[in-house]
PDB file of N, CA and C in Angstrom:
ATOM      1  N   UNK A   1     106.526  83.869  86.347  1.00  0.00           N
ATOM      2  CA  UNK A   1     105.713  85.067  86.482  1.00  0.00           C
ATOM      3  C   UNK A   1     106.385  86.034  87.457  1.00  0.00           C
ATOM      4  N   UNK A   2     106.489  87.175  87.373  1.00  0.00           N
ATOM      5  CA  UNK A   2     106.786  87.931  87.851  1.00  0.00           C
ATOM      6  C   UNK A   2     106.138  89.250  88.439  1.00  0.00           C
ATOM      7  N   UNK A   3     107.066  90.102  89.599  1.00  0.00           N
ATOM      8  CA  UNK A   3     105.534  90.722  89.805  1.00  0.00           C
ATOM      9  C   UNK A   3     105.418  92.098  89.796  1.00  0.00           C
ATOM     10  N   UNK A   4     106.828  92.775  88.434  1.00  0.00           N
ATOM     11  CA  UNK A   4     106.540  93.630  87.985  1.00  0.00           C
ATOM     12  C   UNK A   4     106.818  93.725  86.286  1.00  0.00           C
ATOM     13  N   UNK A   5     106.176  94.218  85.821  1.00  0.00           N
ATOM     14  CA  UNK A   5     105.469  93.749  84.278  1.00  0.00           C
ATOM     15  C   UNK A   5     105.740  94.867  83.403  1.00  0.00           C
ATOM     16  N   UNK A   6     106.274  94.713  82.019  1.00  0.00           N
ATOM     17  CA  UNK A   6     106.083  96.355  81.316  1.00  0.00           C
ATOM     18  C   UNK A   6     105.085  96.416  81.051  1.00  0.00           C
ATOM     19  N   UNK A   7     104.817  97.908  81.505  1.00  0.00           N
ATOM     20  CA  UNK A   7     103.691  98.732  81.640  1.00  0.00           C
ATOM     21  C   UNK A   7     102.978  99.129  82.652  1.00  0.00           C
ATOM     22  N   UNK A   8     103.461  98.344  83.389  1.00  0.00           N
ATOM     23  CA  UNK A   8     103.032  98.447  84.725  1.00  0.00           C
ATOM     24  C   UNK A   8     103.206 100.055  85.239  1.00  0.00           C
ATOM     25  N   UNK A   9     102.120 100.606  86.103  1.00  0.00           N
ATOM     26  CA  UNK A   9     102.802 102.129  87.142  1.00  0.00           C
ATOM     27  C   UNK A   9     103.676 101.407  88.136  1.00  0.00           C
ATOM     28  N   UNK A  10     104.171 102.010  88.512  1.00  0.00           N
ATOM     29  CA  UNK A  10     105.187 101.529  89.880  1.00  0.00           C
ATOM     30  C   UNK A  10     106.008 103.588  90.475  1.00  0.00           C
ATOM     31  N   UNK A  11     105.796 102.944  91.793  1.00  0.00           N
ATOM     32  CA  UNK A  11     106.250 103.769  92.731  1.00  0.00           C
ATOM     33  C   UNK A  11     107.965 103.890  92.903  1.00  0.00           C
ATOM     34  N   UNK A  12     108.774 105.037  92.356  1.00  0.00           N
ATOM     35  CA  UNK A  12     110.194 104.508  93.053  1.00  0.00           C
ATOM     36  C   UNK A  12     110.509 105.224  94.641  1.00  0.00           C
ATOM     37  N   UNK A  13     110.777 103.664  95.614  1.00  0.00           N
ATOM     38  CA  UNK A  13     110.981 103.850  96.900  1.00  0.00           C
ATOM     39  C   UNK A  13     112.316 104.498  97.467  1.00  0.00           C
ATOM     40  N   UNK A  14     113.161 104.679  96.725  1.00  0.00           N
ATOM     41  CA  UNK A  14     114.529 104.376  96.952  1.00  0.00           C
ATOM     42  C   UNK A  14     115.532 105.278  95.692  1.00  0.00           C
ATOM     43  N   UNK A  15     116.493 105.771  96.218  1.00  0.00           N
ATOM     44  CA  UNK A  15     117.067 106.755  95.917  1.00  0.00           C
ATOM     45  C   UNK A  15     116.637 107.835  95.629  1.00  0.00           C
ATOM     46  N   UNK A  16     117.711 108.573  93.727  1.00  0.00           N
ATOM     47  CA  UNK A  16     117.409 109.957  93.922  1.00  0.00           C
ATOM     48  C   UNK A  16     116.360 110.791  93.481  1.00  0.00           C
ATOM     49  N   UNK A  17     115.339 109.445  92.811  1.00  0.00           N
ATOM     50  CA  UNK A  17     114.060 109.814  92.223  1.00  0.00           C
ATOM     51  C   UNK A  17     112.769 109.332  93.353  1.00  0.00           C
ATOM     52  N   UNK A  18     113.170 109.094  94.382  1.00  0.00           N
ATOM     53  CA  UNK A  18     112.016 108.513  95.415  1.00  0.00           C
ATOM     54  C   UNK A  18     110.787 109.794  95.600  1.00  0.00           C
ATOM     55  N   UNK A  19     109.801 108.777  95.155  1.00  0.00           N
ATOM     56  CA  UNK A  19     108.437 109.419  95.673  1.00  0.00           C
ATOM     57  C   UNK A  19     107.704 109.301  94.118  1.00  0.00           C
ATOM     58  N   UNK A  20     108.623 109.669  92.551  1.00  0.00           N
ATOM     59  CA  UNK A  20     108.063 109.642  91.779  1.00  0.00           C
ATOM     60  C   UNK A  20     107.060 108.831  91.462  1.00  0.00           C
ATOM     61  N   UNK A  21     106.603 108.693  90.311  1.00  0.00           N
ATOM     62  CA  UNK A  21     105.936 107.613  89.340  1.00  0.00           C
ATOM     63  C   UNK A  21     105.856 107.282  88.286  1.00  0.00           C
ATOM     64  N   UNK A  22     106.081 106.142  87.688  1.00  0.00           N
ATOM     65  CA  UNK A  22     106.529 106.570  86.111  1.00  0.00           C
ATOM     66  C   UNK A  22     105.801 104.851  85.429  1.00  0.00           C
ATOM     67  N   UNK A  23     106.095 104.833  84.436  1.00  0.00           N
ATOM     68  CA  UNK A  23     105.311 103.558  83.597  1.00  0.00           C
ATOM     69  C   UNK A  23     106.960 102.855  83.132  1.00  0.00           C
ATOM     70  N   UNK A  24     107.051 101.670  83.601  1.00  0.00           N
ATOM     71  CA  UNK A  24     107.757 100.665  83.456  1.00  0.00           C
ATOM     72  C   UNK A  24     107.956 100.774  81.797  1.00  0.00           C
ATOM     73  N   UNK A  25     109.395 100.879  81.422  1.00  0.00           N
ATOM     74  CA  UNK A  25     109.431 100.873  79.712  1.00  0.00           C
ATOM     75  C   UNK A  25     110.230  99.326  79.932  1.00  0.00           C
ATOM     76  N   UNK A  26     110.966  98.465  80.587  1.00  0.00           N
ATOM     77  CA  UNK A  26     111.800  97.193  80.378  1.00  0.00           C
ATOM     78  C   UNK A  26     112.293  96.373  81.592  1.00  0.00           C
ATOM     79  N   UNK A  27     111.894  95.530  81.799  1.00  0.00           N
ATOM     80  CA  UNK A  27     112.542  94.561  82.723  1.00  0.00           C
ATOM     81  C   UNK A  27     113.274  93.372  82.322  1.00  0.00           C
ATOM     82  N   UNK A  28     114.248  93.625  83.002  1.00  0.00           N
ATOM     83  CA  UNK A  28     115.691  92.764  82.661  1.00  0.00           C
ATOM     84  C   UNK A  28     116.567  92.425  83.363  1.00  0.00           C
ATOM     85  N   UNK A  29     117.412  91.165  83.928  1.00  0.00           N
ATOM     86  CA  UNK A  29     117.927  90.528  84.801  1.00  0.00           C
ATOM     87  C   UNK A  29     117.828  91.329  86.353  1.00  0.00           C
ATOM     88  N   UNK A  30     116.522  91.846  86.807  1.00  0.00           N
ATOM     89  CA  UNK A  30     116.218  91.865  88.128  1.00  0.00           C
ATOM     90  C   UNK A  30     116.428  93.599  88.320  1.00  0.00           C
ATOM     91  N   UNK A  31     116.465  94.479  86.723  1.00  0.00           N
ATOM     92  CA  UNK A  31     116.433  95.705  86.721  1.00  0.00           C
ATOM     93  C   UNK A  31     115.257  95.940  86.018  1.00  0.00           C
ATOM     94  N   UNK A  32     114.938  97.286  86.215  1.00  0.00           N
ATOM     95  CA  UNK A  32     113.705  98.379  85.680  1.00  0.00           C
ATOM     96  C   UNK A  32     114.070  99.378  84.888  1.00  0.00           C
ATOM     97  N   UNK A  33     113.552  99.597  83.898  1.00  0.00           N
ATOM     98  CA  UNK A  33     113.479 101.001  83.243  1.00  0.00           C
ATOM     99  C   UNK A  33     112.340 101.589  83.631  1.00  0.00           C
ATOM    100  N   UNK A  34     112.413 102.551  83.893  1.00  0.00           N
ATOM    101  CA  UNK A  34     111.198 103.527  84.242  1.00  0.00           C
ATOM    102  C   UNK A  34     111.099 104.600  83.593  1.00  0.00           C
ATOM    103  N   UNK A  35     109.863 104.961  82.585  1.00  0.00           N
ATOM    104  CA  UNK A  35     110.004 106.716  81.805  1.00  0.00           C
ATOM    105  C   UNK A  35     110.416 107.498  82.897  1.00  0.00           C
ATOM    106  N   UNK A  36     111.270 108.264  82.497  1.00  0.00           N
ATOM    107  CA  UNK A  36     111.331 109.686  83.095  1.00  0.00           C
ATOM    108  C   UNK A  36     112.063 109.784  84.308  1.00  0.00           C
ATOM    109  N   UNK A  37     112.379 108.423  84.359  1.00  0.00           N
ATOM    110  CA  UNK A  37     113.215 108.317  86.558  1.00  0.00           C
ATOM    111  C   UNK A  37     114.608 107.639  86.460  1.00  0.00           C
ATOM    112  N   UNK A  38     115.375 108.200  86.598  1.00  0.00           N
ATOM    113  CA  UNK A  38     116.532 107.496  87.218  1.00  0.00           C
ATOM    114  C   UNK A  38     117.892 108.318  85.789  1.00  0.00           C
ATOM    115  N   UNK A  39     117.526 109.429  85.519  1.00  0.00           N
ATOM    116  CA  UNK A  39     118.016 109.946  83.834  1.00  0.00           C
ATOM    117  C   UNK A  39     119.458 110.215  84.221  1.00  0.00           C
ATOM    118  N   UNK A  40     120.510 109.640  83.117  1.00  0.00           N
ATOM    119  CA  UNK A  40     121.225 110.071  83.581  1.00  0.00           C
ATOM    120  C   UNK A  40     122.034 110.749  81.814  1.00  0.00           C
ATOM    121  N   UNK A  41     123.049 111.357  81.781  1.00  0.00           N
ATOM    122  CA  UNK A  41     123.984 111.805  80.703  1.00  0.00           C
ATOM    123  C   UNK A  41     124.460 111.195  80.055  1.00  0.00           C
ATOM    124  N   UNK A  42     124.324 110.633  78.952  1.00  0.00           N
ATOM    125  CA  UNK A  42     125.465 109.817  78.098  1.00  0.00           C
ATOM    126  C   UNK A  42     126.032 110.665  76.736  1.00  0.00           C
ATOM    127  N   UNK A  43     127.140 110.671  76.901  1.00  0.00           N
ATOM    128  CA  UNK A  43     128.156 111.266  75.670  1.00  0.00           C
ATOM    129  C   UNK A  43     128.333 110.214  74.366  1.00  0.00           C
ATOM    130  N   UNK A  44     127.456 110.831  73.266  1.00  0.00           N
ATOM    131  CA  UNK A  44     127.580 109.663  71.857  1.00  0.00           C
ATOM    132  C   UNK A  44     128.434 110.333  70.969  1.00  0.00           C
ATOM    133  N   UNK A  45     128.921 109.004  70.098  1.00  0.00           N
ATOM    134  CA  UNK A  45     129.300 109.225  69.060  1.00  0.00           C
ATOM    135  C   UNK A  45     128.406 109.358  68.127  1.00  0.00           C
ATOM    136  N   UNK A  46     128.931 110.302  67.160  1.00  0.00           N
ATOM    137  CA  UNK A  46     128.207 110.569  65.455  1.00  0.00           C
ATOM    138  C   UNK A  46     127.855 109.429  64.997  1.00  0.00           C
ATOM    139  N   UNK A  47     126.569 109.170  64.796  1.00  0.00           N
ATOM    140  CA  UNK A  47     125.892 107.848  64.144  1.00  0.00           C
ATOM    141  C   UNK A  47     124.744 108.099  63.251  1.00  0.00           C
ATOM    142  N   UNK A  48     124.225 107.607  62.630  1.00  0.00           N
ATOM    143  CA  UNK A  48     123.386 107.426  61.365  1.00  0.00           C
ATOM    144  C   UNK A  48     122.201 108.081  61.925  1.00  0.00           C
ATOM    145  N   UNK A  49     121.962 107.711  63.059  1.00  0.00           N
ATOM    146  CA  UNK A  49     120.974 108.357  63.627  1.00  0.00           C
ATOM    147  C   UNK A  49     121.100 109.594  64.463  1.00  0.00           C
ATOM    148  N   UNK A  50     121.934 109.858  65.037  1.00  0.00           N
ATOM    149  CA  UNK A  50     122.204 111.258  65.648  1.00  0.00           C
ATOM    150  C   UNK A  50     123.675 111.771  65.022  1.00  0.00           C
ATOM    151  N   UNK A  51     123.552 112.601  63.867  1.00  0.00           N
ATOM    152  CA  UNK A  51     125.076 112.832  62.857  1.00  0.00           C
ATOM    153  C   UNK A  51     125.874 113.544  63.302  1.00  0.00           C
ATOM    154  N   UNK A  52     125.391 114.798  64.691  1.00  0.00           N
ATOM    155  CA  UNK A  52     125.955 115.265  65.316  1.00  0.00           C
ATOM    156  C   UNK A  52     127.072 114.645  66.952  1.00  0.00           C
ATOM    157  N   UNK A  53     126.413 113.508  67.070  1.00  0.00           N
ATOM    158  CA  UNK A  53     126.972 113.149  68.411  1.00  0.00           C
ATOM    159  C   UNK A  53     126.239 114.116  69.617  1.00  0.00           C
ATOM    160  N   UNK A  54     127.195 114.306  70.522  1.00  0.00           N
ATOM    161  CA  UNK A  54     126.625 115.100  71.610  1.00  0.00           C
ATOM    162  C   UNK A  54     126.599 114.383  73.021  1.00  0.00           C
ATOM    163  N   UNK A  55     125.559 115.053  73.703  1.00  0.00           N
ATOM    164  CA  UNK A  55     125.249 114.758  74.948  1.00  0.00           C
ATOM    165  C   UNK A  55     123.472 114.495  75.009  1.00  0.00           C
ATOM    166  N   UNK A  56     123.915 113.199  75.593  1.00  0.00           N
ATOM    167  CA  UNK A  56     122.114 112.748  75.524  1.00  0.00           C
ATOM    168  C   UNK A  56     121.209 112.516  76.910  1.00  0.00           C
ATOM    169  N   UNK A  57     120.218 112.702  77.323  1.00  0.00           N
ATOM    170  CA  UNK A  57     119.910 112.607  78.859  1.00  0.00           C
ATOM    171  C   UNK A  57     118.794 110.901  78.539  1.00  0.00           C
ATOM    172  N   UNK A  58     119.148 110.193  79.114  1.00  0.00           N
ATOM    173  CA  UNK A  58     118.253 109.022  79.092  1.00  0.00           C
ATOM    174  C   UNK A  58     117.780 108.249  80.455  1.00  0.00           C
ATOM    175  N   UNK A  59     116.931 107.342  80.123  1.00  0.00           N
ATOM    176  CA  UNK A  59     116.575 106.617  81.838  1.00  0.00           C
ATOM    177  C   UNK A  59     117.947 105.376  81.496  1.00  0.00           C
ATOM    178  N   UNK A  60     118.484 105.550  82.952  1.00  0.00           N
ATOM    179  CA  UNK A  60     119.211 104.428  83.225  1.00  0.00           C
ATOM    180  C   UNK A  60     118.197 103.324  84.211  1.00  0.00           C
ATOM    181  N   UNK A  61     118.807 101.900  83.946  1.00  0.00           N
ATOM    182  CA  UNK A  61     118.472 100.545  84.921  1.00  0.00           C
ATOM    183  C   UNK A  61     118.570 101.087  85.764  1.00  0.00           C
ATOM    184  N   UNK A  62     117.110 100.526  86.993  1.00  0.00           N
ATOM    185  CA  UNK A  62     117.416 100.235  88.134  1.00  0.00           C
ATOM    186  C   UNK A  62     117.125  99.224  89.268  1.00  0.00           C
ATOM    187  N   UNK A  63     117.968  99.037  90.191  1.00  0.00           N
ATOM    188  CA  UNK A  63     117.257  97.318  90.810  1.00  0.00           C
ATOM    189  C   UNK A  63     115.866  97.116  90.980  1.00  0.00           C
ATOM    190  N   UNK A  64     115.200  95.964  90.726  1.00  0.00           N
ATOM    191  CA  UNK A  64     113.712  95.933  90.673  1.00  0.00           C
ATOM    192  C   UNK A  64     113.250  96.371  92.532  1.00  0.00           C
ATOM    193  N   UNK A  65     114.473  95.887  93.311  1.00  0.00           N
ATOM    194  CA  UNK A  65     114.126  96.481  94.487  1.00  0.00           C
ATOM    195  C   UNK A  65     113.381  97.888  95.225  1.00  0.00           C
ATOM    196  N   UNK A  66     113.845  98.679  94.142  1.00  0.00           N
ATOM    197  CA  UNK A  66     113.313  99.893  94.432  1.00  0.00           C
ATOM    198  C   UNK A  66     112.255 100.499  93.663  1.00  0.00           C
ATOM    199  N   UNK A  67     111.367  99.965  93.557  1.00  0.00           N
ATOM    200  CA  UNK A  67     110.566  99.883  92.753  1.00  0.00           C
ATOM    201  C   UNK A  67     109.283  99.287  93.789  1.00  0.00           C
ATOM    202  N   UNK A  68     108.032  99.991  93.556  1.00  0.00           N
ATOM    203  CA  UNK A  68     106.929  99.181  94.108  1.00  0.00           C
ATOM    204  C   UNK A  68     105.813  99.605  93.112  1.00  0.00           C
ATOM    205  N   UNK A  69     105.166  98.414  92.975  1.00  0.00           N
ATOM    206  CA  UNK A  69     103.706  98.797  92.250  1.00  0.00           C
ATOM    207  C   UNK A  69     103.143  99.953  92.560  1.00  0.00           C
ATOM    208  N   UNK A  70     102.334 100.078  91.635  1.00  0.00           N
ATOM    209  CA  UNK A  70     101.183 101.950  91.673  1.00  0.00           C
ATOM    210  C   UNK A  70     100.102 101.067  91.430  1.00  0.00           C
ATOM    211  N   UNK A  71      99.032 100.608  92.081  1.00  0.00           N
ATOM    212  CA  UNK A  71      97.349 100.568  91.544  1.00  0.00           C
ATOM    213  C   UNK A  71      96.450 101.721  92.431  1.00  0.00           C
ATOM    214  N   UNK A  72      95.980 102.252  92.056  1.00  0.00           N
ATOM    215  CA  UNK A  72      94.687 102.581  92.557  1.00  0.00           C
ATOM    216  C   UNK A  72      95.223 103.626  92.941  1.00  0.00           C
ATOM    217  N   UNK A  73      96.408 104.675  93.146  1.00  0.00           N
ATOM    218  CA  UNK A  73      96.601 105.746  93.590  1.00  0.00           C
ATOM    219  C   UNK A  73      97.197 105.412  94.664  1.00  0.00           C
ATOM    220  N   UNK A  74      97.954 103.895  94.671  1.00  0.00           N
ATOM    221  CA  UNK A  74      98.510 103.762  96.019  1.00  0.00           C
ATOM    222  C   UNK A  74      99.721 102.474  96.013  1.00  0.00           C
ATOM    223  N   UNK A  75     100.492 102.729  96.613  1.00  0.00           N
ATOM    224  CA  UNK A  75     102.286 101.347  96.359  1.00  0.00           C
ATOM    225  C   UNK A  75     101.303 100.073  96.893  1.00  0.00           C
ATOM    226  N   UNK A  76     101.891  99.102  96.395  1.00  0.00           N
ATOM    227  CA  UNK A  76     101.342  98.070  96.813  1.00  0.00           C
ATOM    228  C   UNK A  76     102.157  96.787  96.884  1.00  0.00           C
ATOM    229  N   UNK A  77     102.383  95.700  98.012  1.00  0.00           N
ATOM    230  CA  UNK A  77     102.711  94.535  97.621  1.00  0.00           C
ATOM    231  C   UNK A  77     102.121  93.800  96.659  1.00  0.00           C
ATOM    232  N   UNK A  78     102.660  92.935  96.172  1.00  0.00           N
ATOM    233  CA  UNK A  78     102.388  91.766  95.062  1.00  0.00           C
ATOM    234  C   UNK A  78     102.063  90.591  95.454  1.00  0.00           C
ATOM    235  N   UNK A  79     101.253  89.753  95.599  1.00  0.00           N
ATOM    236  CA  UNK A  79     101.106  88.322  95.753  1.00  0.00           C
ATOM    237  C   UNK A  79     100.473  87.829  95.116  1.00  0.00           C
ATOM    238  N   UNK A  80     100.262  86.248  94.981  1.00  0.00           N
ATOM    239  CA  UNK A  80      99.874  85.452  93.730  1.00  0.00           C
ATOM    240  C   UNK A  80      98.845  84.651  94.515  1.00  0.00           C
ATOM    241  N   UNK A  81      98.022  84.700  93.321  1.00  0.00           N
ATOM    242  CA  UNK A  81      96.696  83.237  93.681  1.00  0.00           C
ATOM    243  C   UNK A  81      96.222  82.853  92.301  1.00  0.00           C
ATOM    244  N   UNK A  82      95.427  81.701  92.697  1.00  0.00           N
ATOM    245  CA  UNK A  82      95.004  80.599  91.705  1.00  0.00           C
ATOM    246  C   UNK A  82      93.785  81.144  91.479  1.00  0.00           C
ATOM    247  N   UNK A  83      93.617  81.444  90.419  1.00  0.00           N
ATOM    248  CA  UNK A  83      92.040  82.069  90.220  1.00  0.00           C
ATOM    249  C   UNK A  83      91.522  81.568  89.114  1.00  0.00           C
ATOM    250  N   UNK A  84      90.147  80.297  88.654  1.00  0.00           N
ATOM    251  CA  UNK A  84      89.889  80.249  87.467  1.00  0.00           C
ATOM    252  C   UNK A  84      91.281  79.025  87.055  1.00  0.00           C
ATOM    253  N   UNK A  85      91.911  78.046  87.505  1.00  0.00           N
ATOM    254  CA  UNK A  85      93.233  77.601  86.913  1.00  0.00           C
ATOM    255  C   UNK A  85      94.656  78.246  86.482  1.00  0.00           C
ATOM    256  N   UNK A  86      94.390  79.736  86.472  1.00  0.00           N
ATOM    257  CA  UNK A  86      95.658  80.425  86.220  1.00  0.00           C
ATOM    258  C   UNK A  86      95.989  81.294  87.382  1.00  0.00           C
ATOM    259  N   UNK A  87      97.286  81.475  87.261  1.00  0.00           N
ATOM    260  CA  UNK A  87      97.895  82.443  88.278  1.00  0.00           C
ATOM    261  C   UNK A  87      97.664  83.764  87.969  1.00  0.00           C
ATOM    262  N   UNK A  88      97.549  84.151  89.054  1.00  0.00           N
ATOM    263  CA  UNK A  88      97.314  85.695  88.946  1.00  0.00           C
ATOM    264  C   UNK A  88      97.825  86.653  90.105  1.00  0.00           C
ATOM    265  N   UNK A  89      98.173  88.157  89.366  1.00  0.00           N
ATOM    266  CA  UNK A  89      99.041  88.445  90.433  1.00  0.00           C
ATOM    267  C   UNK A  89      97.824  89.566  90.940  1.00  0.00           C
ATOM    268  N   UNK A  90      97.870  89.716  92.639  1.00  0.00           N
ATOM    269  CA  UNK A  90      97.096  90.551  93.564  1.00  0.00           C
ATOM    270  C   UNK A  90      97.930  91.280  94.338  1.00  0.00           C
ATOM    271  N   UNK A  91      96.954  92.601  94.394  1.00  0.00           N
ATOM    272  CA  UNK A  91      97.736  93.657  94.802  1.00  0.00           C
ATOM    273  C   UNK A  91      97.453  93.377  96.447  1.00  0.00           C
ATOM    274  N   UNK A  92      98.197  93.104  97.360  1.00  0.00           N
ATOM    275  CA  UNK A  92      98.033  93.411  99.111  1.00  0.00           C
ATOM    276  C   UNK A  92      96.953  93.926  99.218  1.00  0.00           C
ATOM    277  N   UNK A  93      97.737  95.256  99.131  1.00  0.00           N
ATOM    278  CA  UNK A  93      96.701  96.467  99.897  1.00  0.00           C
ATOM    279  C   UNK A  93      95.559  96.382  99.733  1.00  0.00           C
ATOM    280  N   UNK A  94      94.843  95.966  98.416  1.00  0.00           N
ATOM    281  CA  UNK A  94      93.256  96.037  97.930  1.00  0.00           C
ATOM    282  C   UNK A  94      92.389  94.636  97.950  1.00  0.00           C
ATOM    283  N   UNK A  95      93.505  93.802  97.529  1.00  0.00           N
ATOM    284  CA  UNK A  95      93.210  92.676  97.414  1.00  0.00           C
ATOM    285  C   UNK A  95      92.578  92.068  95.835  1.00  0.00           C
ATOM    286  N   UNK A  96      92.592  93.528  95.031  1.00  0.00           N
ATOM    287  CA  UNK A  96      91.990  93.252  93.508  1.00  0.00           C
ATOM    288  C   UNK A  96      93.423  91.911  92.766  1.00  0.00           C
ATOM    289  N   UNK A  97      92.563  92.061  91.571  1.00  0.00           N
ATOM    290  CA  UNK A  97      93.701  91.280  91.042  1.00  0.00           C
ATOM    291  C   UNK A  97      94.003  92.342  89.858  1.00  0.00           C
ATOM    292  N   UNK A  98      95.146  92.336  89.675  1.00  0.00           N
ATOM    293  CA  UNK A  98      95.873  93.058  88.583  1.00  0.00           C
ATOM    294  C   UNK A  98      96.090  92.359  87.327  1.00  0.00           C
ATOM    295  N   UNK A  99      95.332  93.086  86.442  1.00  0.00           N
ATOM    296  CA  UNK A  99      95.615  92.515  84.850  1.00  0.00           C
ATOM    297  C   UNK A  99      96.342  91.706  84.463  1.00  0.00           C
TER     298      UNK A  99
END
């Protein structure tokens, strides 16, 4: 279990998008995709799907480090408890449990 999830909001702490907020699109070996944060330029080739090629602006990975949960209008640590037989992950700050 882990204790940031797609779909999740999350806060980015760190670098050149810090302060944003965006909805988690992929997590993958200890990186984040985030809509809309971290965009950077990629130059394609002519393909079936774009026949022109070009220049494309997309979200690049970034370390899950910089990254903090969004609940409630506010960053939050993550911690886990036993609730009911299953684990579940809780936000610090509030103390709710998160979906």
């Amino acid at each position: 279990m882990h204790k940031i999830k797609k779909n999740d909001m999350v806060k980015i702490i760190a670098g050149k998008d810090k302060d944003k907020t965006g909805k988690v699109l992929q997590v993958k070996d200890g990186r984040v995709l985030v809509e809309g944060c971290n965009m950077v330029t990629k130059h394609t080739k002519p393909s079936a799907a774009n026949p022109n090629g070009g220049i494309v602006n997309q979200e690049a990975p970034m370390d899950i480090s910089n990254v903090m949960l969004f609940v409630d209008g506010k960053a939050t640590r993550v911690g886990f408890e036993i609730r009911d037989g299953k684990k579940v992950r809780i936000a610090k700050a509030t103390g709710k449990v998160i979906e």
